[in-house]
C-alpha atoms as a PDB file:
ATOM      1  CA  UNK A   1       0.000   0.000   0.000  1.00  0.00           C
ATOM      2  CA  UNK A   2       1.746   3.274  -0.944  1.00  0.00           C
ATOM      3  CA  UNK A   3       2.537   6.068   1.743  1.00  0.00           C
ATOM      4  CA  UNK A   4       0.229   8.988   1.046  1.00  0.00           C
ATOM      5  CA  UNK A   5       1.921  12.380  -0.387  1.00  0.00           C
ATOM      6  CA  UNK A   6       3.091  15.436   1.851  1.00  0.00           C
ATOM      7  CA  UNK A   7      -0.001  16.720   0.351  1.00  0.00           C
ATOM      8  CA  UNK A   8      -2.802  14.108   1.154  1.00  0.00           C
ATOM      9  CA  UNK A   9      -1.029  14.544   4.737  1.00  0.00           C
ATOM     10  CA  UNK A  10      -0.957  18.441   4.834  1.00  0.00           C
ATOM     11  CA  UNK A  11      -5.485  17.483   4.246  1.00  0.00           C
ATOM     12  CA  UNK A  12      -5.958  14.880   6.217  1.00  0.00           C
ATOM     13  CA  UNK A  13      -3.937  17.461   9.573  1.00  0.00           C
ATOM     14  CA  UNK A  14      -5.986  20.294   8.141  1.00  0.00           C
ATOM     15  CA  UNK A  15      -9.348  18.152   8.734  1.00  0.00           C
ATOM     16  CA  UNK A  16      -8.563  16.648  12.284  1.00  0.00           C
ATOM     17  CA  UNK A  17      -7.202  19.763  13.828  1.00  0.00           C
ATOM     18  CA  UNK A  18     -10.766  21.341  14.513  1.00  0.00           C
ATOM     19  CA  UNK A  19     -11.916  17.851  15.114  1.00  0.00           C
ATOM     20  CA  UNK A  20      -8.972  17.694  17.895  1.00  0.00           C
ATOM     21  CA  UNK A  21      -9.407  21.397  19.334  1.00  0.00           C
ATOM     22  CA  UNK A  22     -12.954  20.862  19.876  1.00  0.00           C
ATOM     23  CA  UNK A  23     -12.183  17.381  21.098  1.00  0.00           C
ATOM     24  CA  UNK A  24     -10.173  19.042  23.298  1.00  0.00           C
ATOM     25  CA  UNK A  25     -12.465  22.201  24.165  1.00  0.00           C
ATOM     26  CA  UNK A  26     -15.370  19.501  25.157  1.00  0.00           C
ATOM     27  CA  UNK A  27     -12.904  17.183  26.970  1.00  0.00           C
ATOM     28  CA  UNK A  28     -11.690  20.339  29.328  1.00  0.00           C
ATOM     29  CA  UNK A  29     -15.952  21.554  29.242  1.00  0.00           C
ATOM     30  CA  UNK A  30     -16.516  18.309  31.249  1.00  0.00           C
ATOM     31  CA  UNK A  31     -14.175  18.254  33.566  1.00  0.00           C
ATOM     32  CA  UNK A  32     -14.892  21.618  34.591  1.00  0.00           C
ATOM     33  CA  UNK A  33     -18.681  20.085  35.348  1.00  0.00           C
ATOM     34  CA  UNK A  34     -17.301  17.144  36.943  1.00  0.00           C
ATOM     35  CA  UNK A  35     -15.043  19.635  39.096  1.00  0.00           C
ATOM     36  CA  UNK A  36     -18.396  21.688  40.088  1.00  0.00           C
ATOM     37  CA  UNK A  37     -20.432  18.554  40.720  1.00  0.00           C
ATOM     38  CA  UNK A  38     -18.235  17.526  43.139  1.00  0.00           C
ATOM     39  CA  UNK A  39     -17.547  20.814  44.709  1.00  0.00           C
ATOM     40  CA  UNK A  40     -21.297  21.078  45.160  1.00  0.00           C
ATOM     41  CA  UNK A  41     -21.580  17.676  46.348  1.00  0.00           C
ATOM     42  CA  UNK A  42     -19.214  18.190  49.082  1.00  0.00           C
ATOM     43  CA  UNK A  43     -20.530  21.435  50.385  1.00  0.00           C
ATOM     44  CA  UNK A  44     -24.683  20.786  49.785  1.00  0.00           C
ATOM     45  CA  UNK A  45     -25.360  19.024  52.792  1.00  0.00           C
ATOM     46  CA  UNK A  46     -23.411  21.728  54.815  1.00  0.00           C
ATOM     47  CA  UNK A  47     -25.083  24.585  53.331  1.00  0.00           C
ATOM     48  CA  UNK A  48     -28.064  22.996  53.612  1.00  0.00           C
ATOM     49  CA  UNK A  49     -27.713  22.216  57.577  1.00  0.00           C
ATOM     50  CA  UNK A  50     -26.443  26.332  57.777  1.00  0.00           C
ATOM     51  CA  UNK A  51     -29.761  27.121  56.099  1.00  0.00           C
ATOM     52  CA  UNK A  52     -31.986  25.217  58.636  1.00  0.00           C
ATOM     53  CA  UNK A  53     -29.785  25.890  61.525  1.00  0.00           C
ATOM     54  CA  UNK A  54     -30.621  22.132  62.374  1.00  0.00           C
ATOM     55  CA  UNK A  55     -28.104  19.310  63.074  1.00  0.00           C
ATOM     56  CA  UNK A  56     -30.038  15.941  62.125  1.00  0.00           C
ATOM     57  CA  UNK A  57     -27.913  13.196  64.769  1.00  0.00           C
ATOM     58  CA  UNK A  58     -28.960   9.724  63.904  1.00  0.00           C
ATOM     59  CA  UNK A  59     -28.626   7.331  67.109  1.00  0.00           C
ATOM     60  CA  UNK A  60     -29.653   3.345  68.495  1.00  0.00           C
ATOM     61  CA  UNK A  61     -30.921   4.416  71.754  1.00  0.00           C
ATOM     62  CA  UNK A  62     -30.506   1.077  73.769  1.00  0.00           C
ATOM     63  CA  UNK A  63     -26.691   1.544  74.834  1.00  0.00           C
ATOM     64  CA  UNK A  64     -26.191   3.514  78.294  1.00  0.00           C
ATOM     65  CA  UNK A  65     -23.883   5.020  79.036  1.00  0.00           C
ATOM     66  CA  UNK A  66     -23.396   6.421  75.883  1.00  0.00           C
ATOM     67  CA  UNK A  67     -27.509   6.934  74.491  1.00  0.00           C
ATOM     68  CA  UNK A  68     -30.270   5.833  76.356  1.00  0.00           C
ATOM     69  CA  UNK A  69     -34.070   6.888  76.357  1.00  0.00           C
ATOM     70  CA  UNK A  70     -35.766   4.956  79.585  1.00  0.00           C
ATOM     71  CA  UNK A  71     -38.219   7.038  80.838  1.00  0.00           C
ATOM     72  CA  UNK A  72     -38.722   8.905  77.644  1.00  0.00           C
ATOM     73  CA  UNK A  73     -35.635  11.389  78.325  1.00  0.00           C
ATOM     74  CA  UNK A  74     -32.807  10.593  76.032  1.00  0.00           C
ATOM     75  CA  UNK A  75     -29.999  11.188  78.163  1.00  0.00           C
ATOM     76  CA  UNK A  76     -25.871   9.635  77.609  1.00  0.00           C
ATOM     77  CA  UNK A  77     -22.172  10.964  76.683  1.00  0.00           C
ATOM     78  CA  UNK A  78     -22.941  11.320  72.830  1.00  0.00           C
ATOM     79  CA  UNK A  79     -26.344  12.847  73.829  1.00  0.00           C
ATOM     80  CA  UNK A  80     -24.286  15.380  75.668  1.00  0.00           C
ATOM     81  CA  UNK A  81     -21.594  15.483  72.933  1.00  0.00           C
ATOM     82  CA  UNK A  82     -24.189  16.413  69.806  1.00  0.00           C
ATOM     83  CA  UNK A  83     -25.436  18.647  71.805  1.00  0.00           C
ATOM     84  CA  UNK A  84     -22.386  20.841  72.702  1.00  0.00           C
ATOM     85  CA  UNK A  85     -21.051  19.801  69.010  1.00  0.00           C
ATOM     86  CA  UNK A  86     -24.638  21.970  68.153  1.00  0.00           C
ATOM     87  CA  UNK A  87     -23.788  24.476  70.385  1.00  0.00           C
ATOM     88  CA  UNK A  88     -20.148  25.724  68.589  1.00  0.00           C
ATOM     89  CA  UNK A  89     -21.575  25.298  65.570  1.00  0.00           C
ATOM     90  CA  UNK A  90     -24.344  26.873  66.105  1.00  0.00           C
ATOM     91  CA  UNK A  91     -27.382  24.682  65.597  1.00  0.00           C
ATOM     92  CA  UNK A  92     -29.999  23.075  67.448  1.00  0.00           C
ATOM     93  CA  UNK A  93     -29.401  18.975  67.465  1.00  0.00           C
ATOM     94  CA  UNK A  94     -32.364  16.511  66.089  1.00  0.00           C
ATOM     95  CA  UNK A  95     -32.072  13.187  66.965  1.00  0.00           C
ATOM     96  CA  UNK A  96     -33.433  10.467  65.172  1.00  0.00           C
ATOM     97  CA  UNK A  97     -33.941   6.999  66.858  1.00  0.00           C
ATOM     98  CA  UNK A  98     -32.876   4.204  64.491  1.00  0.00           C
ATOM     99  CA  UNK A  99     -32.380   0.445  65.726  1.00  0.00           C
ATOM    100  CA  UNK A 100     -28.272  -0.708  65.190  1.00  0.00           C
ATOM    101  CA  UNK A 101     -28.296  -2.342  62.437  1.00  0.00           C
ATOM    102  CA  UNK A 102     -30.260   0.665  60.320  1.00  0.00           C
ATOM    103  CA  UNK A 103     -27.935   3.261  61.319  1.00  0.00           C
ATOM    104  CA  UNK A 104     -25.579   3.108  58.240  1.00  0.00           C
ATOM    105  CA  UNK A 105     -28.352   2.755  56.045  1.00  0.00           C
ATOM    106  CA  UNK A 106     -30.435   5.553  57.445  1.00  0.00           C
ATOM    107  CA  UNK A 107     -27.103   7.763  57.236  1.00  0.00           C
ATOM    108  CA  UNK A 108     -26.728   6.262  53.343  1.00  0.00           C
ATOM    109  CA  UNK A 109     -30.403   7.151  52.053  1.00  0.00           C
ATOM    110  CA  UNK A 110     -29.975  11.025  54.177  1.00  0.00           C
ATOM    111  CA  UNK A 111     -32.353  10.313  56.924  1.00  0.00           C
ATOM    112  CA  UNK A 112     -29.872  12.376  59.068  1.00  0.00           C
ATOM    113  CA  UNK A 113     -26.692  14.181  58.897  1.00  0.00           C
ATOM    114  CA  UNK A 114     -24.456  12.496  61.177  1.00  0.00           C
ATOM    115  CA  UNK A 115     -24.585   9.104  63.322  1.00  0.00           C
ATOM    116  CA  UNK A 116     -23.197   9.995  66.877  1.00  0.00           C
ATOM    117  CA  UNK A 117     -23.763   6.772  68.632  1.00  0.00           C
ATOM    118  CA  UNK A 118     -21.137   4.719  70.268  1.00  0.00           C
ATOM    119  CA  UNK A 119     -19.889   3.655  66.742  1.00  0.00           C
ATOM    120  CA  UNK A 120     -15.982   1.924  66.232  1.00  0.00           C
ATOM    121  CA  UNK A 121     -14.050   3.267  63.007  1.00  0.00           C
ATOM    122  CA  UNK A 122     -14.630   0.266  60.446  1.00  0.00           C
ATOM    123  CA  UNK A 123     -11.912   0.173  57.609  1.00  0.00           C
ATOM    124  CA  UNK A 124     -14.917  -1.826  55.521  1.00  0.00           C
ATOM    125  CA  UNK A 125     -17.095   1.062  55.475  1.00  0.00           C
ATOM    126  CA  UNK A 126     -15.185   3.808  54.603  1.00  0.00           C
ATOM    127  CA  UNK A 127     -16.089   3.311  50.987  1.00  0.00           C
ATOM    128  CA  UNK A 128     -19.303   4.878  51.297  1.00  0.00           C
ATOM    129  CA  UNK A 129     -18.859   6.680  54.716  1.00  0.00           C
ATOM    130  CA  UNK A 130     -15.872   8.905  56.759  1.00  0.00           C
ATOM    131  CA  UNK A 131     -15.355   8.840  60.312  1.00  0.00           C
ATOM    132  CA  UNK A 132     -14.532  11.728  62.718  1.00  0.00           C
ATOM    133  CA  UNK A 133     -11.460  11.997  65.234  1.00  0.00           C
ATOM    134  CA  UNK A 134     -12.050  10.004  68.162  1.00  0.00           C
ATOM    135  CA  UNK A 135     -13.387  11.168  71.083  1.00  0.00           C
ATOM    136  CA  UNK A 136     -13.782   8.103  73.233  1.00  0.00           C
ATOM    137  CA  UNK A 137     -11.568   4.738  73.203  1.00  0.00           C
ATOM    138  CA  UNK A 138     -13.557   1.887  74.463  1.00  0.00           C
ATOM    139  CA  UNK A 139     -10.509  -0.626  74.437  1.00  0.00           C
ATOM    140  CA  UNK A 140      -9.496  -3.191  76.646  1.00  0.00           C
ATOM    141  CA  UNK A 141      -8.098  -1.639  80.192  1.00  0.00           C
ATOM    142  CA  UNK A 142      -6.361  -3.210  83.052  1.00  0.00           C
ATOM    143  CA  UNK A 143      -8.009  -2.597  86.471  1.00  0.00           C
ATOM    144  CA  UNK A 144      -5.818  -3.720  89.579  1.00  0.00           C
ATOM    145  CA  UNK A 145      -6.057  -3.119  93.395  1.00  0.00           C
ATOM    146  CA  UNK A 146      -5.886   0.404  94.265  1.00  0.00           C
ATOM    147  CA  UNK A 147      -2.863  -0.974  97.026  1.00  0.00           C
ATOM    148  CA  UNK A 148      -0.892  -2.476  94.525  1.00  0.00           C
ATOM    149  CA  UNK A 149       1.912  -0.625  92.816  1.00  0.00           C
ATOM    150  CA  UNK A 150       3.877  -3.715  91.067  1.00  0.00           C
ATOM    151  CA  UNK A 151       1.497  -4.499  88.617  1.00  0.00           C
ATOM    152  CA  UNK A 152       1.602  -1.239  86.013  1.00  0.00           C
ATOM    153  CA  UNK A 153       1.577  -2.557  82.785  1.00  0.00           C
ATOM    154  CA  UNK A 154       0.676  -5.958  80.710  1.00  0.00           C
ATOM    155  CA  UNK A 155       4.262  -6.941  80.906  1.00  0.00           C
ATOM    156  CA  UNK A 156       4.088  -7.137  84.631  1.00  0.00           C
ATOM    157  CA  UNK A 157       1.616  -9.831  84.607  1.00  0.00           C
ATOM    158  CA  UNK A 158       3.691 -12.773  85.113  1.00  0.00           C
ATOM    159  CA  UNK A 159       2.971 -15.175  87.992  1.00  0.00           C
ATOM    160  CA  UNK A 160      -0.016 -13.191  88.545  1.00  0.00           C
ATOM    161  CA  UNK A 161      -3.900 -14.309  87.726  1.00  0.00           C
ATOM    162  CA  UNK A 162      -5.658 -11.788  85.100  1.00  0.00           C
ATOM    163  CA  UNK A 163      -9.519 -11.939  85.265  1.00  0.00           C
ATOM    164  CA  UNK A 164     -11.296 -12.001  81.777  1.00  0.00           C
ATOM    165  CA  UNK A 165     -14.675 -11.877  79.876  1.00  0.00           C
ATOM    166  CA  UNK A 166     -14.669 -15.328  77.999  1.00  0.00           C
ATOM    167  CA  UNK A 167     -14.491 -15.180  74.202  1.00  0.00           C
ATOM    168  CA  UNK A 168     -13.966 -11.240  74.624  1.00  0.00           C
ATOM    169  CA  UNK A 169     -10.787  -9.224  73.305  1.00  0.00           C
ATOM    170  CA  UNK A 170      -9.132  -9.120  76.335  1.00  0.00           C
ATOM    171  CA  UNK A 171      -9.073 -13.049  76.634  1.00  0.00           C
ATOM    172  CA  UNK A 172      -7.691 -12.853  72.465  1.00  0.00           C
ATOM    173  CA  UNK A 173      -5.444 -10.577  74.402  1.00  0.00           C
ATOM    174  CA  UNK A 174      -4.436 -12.072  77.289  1.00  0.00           C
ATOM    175  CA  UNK A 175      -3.858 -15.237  75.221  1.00  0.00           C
ATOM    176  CA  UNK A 176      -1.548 -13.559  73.044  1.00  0.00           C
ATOM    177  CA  UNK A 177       0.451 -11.860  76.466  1.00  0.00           C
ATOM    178  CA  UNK A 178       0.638 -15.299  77.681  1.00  0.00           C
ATOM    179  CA  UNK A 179       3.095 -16.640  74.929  1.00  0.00           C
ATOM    180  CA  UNK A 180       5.907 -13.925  76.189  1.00  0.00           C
ATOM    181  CA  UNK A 181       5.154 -14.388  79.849  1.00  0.00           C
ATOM    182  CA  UNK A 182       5.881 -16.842  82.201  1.00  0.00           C
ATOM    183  CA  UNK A 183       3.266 -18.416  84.322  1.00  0.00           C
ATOM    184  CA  UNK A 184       0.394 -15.878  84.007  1.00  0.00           C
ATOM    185  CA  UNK A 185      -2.890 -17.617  84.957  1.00  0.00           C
ATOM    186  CA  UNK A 186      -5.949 -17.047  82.341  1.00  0.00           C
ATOM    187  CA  UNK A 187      -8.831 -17.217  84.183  1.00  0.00           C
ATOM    188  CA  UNK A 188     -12.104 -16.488  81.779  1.00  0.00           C
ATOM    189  CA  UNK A 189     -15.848 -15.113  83.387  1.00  0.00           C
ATOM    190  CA  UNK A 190     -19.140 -14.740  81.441  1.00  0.00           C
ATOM    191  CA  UNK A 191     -19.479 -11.473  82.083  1.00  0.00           C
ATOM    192  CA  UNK A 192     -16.914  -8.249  82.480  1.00  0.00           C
ATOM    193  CA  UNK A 193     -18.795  -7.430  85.304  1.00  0.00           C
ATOM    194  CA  UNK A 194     -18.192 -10.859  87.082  1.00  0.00           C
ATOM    195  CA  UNK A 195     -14.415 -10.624  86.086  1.00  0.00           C
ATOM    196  CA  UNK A 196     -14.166  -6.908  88.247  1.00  0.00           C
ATOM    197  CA  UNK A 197     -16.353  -9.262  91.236  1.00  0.00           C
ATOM    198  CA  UNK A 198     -13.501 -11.705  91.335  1.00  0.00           C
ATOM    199  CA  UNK A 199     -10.576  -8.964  91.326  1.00  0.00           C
ATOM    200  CA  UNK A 200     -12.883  -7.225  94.253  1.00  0.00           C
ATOM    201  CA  UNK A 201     -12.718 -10.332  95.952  1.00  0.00           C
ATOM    202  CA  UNK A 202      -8.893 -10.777  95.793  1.00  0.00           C
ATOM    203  CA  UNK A 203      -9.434 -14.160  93.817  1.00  0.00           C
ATOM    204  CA  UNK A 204      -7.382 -12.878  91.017  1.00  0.00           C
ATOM    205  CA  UNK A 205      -4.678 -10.303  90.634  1.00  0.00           C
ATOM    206  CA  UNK A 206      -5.809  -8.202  88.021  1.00  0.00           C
ATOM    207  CA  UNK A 207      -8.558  -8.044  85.514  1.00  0.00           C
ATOM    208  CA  UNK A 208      -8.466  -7.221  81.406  1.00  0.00           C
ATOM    209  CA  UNK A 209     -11.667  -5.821  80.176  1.00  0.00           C
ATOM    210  CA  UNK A 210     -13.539  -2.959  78.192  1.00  0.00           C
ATOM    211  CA  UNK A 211     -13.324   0.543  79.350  1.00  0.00           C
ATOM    212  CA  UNK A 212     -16.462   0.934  79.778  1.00  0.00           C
ATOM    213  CA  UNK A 213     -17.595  -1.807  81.758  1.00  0.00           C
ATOM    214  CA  UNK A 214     -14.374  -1.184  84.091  1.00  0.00           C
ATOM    215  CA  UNK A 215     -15.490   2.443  84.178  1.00  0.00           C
ATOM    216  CA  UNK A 216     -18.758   1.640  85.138  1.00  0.00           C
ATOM    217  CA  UNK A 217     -18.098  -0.845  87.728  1.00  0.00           C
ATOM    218  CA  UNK A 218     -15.275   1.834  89.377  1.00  0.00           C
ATOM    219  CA  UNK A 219     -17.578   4.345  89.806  1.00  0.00           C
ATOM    220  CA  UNK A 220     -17.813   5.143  93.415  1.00  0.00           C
ATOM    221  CA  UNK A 221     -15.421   2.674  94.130  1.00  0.00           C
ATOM    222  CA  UNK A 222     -12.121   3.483  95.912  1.00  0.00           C
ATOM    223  CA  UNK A 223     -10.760  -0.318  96.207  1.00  0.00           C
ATOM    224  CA  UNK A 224      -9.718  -0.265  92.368  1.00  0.00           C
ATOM    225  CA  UNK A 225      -7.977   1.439  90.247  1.00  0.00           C
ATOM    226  CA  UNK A 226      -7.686   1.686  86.201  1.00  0.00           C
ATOM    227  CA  UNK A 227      -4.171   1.751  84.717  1.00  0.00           C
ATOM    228  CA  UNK A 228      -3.427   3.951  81.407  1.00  0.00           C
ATOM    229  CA  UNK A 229      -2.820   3.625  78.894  1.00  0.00           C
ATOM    230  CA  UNK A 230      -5.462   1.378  77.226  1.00  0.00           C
ATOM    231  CA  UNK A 231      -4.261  -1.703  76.366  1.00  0.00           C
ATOM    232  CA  UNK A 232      -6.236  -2.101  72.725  1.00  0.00           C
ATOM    233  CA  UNK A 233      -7.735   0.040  70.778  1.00  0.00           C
ATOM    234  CA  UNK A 234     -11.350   0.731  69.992  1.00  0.00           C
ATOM    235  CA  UNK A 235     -12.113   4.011  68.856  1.00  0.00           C
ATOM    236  CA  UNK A 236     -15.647   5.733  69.027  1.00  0.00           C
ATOM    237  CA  UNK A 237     -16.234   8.318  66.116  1.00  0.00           C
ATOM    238  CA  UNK A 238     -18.944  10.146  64.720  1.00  0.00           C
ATOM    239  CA  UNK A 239     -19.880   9.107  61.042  1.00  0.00           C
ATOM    240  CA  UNK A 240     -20.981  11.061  58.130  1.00  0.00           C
ATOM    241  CA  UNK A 241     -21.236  10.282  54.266  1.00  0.00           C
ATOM    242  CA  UNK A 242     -18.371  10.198  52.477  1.00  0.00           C
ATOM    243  CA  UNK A 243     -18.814  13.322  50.334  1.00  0.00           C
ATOM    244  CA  UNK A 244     -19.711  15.114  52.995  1.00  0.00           C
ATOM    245  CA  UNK A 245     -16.266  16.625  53.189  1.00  0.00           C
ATOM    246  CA  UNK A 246     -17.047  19.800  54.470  1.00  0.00           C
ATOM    247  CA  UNK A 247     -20.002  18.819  57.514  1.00  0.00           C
ATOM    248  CA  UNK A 248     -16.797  16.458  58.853  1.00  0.00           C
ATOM    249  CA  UNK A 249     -14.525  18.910  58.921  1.00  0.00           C
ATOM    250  CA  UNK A 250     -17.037  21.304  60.612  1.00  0.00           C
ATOM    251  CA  UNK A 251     -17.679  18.723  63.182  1.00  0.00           C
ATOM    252  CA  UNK A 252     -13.939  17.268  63.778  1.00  0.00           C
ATOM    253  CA  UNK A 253     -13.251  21.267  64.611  1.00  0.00           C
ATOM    254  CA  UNK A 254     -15.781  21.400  67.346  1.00  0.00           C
ATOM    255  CA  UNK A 255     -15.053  18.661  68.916  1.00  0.00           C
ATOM    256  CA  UNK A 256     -11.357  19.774  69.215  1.00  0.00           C
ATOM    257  CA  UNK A 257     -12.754  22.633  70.815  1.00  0.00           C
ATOM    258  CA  UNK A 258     -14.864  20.605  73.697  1.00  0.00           C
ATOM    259  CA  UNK A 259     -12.050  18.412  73.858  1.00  0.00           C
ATOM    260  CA  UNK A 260      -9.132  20.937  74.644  1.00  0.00           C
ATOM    261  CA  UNK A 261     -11.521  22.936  76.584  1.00  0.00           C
ATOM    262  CA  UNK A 262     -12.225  19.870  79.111  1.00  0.00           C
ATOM    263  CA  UNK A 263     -15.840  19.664  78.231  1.00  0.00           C
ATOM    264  CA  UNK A 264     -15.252  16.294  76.448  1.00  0.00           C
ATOM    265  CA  UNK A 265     -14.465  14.841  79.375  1.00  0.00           C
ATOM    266  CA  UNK A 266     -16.597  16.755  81.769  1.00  0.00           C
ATOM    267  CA  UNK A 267     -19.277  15.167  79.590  1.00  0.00           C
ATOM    268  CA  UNK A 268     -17.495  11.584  79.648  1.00  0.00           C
ATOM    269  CA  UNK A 269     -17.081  11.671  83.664  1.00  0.00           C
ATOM    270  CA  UNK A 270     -21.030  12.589  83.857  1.00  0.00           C
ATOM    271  CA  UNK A 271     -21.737   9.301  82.797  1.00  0.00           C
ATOM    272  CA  UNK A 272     -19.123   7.002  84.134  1.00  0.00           C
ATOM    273  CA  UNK A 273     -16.228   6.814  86.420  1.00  0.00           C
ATOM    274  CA  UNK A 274     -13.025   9.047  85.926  1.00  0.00           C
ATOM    275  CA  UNK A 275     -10.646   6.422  86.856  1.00  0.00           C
END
């Protein structure tokens, strides 16, 4: 097949280069809409919440400390938190009572703005859905006798009996601490709560469970005492939709404010033990 001539070239440039610049021109059009759409996207539900001056705070009201609403009062530490969240930015707080396993959904199909309700940061959802900084870690703890000073840490466990919930992280836990040290007894309960009874009763020498249920069971107790830091991690957040770029950023700001301000924690100690 022969080449074509400079000529039948010089025609065949001459008829693509509008075809290309327009190319071009509609390529560059686009992208300028996709640019807007998502600029838009990121700020509408923001603008929108400005506009009503109203906070919508989806929550599963069934977990005290943190959201309860016995009596018909809903009353708990993220109760509390939306509502001074509301107050620096602004806005009065809506909640919007949703059963656990409809939260993400009702946050997915915009029932509400935000869920504020005892949830742990979950790598699988944050396809569809960012989380906030943390404001509460509801890891596993070690709780000891107040009189004891030798016990400070996991690694000081050996010899000693740890108290545990069966089948919960802290056993996992525990388990795992018991490869590295020598002779630490294991001994499992049903319950947390039973696990702090037999450390009360000087049965065992320590006891591995959730910060909440150890904060719970220490308040107004002076016999026990909590050791920091945490010895998992299980971080509370608040959760909004992933393209809601701007509401998060809104909301991680105020809550830096109540935190470094000591209302976070004012709020937290309301509810359950300081220790």
């Amino acid at each position: 097949m022969p080449l074509p001539t400079p000529d039948t070239r010089k025609a065949i440039l001459k008829i693509l280069q509008p075809i290309t610049r327009h190319t071009l021109h509609t390529t560059l059009y686009i992208l300028t809409l996709l640019l807007i759409a998502c600029t838009t996207t990121a700020e509408r539900t923001w603008q929108r919440i400005q506009d009503t001056g109203v906070l919508q705070v989806g929550l599963d009201p069934t977990y005290p400390p943190f959201e309860t609403a016995e009596g018909g009062e809903l009353r708990g530490i993220d109760v509390d938190l939306a509502r001074a969240i509301g107050g620096e930015l602004g806005l009065a707080v809506e909640f919007v009572y949703f059963g656990y396993d409809g939260l993400y959904d009702a946050l997915a199909t915009e029932q509400v703005d935000v869920l504020i309700s005892a949830l742990v940061v979950r790598p699988d959802q944050t396809r569809d859905f960012a989380y906030g900084e943390t404001y509460f870690n509801a890891g596993q703890v070690l709780v000891v006798p107040r009189s004891d000073n030798s016990i400070v840490a996991m690694q000081d466990l050996a010899g000693h009996a740890l108290a545990v919930e069966l089948g919960a992280q802290g056993h996992v836990e525990a388990t795992q601490w018991q490869r590295r040290l020598r002779e630490l007894i294991i001994e499992p309960f049903p319950t947390p709560h039973e696990a702090l009874d037999a450390l009360a009763q000087n049965t065992v020498d320590a006891a591995l469970v959730d910060a909440i249920s150890a904060r719970i069971y220490l308040d107004g107790r002076d016999d026990l005492k909590l050791l920091n830091p945490p010895v998992t991690v299980e971080p509370f957040a608040m959760v909004v939709r992933k393209e809601d770029e701007q509401l998060l950023r809104e909301l991680n700001a105020a809550l830096e404010t109540i935190e470094e301000s000591g209302q976070l924690q004012t709020i937290i100690e309301r509810w359950m033990s300081a220790q």
